[in-house]
N, C-alpha and C. Protein backbone atom coordinates (compact mmCIF):
# COMPACT_ATOMS: atom_id res chain seq x y z
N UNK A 1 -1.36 12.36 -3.11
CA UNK A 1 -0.38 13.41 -2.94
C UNK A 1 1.00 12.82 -2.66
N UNK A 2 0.90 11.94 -1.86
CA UNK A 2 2.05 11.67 -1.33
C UNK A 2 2.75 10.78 -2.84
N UNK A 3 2.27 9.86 -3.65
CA UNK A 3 2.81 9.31 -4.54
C UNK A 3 3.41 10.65 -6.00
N UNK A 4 2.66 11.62 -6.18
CA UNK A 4 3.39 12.81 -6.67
C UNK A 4 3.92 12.93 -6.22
N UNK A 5 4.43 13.65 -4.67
CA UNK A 5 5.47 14.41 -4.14
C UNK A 5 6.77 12.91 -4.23
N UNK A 6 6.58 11.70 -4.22
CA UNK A 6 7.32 11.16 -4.56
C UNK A 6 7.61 10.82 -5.88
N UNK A 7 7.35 11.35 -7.16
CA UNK A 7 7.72 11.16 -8.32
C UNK A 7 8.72 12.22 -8.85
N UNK A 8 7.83 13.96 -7.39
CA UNK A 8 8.64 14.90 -8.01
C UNK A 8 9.97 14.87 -7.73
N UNK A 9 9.94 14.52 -6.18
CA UNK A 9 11.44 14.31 -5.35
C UNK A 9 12.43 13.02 -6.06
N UNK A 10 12.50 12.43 -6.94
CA UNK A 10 13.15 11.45 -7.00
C UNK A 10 13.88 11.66 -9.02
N UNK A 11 13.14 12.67 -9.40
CA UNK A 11 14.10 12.46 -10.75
C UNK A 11 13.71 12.39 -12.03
N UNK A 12 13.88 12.82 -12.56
CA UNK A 12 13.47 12.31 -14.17
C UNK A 12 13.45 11.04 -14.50
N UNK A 13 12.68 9.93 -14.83
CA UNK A 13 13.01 9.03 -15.64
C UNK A 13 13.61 8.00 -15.03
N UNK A 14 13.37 8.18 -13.68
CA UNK A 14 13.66 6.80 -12.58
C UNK A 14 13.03 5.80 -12.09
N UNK A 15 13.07 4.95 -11.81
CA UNK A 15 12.32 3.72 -11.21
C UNK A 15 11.31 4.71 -10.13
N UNK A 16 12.00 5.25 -9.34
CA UNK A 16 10.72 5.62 -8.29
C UNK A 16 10.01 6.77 -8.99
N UNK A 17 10.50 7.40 -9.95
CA UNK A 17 8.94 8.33 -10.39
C UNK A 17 8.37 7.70 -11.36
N UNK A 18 8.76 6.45 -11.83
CA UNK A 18 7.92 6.02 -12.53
C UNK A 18 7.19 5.14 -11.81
N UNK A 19 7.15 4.66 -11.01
CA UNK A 19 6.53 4.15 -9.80
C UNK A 19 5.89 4.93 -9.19
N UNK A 20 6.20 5.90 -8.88
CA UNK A 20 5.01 7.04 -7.83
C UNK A 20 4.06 7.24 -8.78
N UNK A 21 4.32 8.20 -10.27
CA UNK A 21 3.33 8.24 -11.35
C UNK A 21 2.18 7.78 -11.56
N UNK A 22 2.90 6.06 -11.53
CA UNK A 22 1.92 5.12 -12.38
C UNK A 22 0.95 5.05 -11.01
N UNK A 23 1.57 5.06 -9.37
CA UNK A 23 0.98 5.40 -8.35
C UNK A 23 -0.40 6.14 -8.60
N UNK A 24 -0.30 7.38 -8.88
CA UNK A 24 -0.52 8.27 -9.04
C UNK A 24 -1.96 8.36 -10.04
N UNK A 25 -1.37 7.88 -11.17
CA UNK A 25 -2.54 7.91 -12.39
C UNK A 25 -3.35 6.42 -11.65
N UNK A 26 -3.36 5.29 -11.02
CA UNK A 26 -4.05 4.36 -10.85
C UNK A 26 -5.21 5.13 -9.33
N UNK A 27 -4.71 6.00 -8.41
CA UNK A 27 -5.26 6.48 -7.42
C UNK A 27 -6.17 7.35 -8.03
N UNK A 28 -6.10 8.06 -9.33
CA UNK A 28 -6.79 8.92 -9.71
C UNK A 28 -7.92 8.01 -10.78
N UNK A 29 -7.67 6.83 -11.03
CA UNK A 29 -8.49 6.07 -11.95
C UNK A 29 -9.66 5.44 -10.78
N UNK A 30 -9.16 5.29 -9.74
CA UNK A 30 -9.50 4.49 -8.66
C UNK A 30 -10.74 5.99 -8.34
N UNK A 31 -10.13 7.06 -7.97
CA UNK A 31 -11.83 8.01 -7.30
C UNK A 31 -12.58 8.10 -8.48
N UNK A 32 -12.32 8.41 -9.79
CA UNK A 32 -12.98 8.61 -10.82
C UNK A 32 -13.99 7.28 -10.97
N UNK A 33 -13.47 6.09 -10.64
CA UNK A 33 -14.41 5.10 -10.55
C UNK A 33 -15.30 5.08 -9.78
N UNK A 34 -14.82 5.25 -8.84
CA UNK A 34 -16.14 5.49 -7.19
C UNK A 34 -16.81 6.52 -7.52
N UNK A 35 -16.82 7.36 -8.27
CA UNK A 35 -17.65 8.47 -8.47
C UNK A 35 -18.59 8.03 -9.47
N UNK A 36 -17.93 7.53 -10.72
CA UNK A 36 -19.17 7.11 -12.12
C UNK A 36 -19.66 5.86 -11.09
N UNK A 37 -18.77 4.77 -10.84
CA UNK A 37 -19.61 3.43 -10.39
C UNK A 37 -20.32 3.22 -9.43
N UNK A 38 -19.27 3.55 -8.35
CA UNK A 38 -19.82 2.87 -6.92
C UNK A 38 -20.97 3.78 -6.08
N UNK A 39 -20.78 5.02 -6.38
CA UNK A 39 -21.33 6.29 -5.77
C UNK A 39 -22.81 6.25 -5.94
N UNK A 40 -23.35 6.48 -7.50
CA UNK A 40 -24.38 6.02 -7.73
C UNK A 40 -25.19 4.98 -7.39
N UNK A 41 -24.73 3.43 -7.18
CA UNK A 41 -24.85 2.55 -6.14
C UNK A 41 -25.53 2.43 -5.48
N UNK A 42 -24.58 3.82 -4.83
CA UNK A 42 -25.00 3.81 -3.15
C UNK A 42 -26.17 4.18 -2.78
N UNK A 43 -26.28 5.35 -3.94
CA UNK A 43 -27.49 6.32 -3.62
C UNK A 43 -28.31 5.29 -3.70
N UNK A 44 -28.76 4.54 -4.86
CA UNK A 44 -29.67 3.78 -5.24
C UNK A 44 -29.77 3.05 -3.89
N UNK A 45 -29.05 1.95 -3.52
CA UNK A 45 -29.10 1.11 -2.39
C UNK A 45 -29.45 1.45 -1.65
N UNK A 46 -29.59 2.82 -1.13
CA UNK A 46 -29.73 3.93 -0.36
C UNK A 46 -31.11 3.89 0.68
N UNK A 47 -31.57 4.16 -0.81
CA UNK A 47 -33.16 4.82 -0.83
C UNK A 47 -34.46 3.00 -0.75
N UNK A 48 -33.30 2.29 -0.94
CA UNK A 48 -34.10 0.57 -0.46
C UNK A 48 -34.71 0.64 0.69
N UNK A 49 -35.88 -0.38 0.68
CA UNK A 49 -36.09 -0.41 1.77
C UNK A 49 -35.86 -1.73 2.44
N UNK A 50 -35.37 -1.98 3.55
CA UNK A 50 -34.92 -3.67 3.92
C UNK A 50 -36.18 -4.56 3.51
N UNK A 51 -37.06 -4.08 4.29
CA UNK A 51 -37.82 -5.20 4.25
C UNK A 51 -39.07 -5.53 2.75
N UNK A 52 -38.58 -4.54 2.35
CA UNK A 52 -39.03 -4.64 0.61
C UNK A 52 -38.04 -4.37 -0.51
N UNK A 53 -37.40 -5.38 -1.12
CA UNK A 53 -36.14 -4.85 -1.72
C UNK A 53 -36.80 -5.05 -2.98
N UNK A 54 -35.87 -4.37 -4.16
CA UNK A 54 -36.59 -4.26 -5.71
C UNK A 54 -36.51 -5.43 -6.09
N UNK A 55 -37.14 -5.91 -6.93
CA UNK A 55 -36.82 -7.14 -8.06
C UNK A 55 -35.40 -7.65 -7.98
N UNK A 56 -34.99 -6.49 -8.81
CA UNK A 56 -33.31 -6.39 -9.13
C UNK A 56 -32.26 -6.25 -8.16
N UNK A 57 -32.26 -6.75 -6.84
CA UNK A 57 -31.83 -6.52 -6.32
C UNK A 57 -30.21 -7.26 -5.79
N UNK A 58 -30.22 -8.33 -6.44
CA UNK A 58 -29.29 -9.20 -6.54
C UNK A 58 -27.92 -8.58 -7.44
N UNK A 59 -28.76 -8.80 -8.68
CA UNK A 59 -27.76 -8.16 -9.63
C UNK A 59 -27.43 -6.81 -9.38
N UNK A 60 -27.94 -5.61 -8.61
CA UNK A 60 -27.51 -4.50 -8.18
C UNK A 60 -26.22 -4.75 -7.08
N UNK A 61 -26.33 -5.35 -6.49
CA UNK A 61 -25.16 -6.35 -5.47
C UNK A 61 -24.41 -6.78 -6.04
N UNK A 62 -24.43 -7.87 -6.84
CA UNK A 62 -23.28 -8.12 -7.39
C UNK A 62 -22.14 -7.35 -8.35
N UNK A 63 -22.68 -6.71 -9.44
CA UNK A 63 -22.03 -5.51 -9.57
C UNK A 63 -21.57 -4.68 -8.90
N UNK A 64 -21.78 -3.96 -7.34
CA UNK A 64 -21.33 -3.40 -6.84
C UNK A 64 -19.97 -4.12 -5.98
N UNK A 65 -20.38 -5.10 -5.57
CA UNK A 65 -19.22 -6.22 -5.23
C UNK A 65 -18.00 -6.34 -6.17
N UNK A 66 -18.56 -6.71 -8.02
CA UNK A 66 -17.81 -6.73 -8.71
C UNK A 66 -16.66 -5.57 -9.00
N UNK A 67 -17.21 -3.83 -8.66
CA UNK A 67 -16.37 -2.93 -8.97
C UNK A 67 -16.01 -2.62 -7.96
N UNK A 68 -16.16 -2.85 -6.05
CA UNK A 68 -15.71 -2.74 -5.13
C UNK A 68 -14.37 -3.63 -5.16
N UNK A 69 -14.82 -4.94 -5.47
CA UNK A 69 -13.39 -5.98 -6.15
C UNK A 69 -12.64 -4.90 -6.62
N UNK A 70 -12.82 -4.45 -7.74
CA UNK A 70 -11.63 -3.70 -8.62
C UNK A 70 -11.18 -2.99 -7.82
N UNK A 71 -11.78 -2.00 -7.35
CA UNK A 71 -11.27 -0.82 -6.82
C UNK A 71 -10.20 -1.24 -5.57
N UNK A 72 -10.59 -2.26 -4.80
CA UNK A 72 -9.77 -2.32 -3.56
C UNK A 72 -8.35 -2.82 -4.29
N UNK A 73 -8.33 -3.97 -5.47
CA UNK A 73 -7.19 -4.58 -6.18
C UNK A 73 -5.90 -2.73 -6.75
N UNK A 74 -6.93 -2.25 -7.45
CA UNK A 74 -6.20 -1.04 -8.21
C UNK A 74 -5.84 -0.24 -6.64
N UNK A 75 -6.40 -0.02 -5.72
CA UNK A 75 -5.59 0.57 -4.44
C UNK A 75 -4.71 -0.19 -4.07
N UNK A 76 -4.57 -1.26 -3.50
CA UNK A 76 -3.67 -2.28 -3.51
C UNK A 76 -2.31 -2.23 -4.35
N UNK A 77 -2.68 -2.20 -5.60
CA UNK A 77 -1.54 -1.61 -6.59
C UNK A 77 -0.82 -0.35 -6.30
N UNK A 78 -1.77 0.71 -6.11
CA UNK A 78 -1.55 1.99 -6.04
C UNK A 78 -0.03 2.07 -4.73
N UNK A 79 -0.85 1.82 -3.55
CA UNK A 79 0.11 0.89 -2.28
C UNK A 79 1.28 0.44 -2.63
N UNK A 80 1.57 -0.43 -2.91
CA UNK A 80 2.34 -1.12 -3.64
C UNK A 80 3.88 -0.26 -4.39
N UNK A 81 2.89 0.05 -5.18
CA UNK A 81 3.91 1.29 -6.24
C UNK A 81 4.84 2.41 -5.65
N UNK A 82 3.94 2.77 -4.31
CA UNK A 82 3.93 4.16 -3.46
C UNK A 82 5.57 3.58 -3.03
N UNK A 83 5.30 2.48 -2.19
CA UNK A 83 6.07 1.66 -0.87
C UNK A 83 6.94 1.33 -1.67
N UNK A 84 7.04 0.56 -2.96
CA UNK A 84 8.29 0.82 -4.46
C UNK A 84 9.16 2.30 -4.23
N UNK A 85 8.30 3.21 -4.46
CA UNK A 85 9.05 4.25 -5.31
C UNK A 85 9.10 5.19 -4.04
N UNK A 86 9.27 4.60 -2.71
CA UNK A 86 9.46 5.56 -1.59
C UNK A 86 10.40 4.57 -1.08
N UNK A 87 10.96 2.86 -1.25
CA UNK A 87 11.66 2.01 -1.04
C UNK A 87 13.07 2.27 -1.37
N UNK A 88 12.99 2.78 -2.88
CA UNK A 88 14.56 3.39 -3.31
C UNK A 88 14.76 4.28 -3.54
């Protein structure tokens, strides 16, 4: 929200709404991911049991590591952009 309300407040075609925007569309790429990727995951990981884990249980980890990576990098960005386009 806050990276919209800073794209709307700042202008047509300016450094900071194009900065809040791109804010904006990366925060919304970012839940859409946690929802298809990480979410499902969880459930799965979920329903493990410690002291008997599946076969697959490695590679279920690492992938989740791998798109937890992404996701914290693309927030990071998101951050970034916000603190840009609320900077000027």
């Amino acid at each position: 929200m806050l990276a919209i309300t800073t794209a709307v407040g700042t202008g047509p075609l300016s450094w900071p709404a194009a900065a809040a925007f791109t804010a904006a569309v990366v925060f919304t790429i970012v839940v859409v991911f946690t929802i298809v990727v990480n979410v499902p995951i969880n459930r799965a990981t979920g329903r493990w049991d410690a002291q008997h884990l599946p076969a697959d249980w490695e590679p279920t980890r690492n992938r989740w590591e791998l798109f937890q990576g992404v996701r914290s990098w693309l927030l990071l960005l998101g951050f970034v952009l916000v603190c840009a386009a609320s900077a000027t």
